[in-house]
Protein backbone atom coordinates (compact mmCIF):
# COMPACT_ATOMS: atom_id res chain seq x y z
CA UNK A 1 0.00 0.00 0.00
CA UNK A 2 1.15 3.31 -0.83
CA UNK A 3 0.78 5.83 1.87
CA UNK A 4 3.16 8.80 0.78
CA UNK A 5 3.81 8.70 -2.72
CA UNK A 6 6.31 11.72 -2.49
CA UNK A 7 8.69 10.08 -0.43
CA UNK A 8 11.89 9.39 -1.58
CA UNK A 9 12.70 5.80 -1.85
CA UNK A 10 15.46 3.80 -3.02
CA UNK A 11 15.62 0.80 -5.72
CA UNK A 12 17.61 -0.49 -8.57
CA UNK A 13 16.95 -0.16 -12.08
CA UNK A 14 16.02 -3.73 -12.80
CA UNK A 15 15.56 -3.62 -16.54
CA UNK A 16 15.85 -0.44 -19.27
CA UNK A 17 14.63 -0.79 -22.97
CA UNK A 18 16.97 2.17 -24.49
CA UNK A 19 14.70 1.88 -28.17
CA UNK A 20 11.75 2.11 -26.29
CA UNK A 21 12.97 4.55 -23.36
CA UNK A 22 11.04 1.74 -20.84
CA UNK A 23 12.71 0.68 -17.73
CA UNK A 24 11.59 -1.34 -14.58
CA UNK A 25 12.98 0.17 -10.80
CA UNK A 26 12.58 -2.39 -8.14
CA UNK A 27 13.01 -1.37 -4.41
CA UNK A 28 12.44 -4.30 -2.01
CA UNK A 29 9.29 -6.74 -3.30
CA UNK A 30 7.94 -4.13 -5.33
CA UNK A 31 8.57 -2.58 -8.71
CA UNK A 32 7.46 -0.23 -10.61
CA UNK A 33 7.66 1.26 -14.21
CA UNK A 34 9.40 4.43 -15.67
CA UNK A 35 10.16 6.45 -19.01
CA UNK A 36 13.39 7.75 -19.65
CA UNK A 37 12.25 11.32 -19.21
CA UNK A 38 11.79 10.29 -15.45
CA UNK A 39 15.70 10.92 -15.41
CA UNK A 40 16.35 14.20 -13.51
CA UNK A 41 19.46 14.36 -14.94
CA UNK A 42 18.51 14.66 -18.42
CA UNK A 43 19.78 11.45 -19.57
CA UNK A 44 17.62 9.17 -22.27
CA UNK A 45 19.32 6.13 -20.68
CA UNK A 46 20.30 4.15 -17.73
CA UNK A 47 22.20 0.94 -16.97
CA UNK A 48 20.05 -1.81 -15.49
CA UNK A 49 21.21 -2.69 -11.67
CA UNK A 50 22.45 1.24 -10.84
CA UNK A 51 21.19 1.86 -7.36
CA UNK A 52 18.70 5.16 -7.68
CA UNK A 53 16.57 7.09 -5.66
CA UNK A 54 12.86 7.87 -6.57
CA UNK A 55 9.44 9.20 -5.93
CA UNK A 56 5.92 7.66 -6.91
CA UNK A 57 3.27 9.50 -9.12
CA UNK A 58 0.29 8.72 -10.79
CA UNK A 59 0.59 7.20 -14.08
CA UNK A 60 -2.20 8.61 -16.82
CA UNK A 61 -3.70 4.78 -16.29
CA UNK A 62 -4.33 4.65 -12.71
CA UNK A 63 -1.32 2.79 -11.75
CA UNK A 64 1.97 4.08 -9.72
CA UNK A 65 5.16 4.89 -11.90
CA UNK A 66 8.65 6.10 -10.58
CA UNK A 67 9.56 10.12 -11.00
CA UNK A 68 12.44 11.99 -10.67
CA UNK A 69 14.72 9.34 -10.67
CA UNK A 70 18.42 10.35 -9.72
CA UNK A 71 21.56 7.92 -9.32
CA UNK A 72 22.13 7.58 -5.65
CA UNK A 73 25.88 7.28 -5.87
């Protein structure tokens, strides 16, 4: 359950798609989905297993997506 959405949390990227600018973040037994223009840093790609820290927003279909997602290194 998702009680505060704008808290930061941390994951790893578990899978990016660079053609399709998809990715998968996982932080402990959940994941979630994200678009490479989630990237704060302006980047259109990311390495799958780079540790990164997050926030949760709405997705346009009802379901939670990770946001500003920064490297946590």
């Amino acid at each position: 359950m998702i009680t505060a959405p704008s808290q930061r949390r941390r994951g790893s990227v578990q899978s990016f798609d660079a053609a399709s600018g998809l990715g998968m973040v996982e932080s402990g037994d959940e994941t979630w989905p994200f678009h490479c223009t989630a990237l704060a840093d302006g980047s259109r790609t990311v390495s799958a297993q780079n540790v990164v820290d997050f926030v949760l927003r709405a997705a346009h279909h009802g379901c939670w997506e990770a946001a500003d997602i920064r490297s946590a290194n």
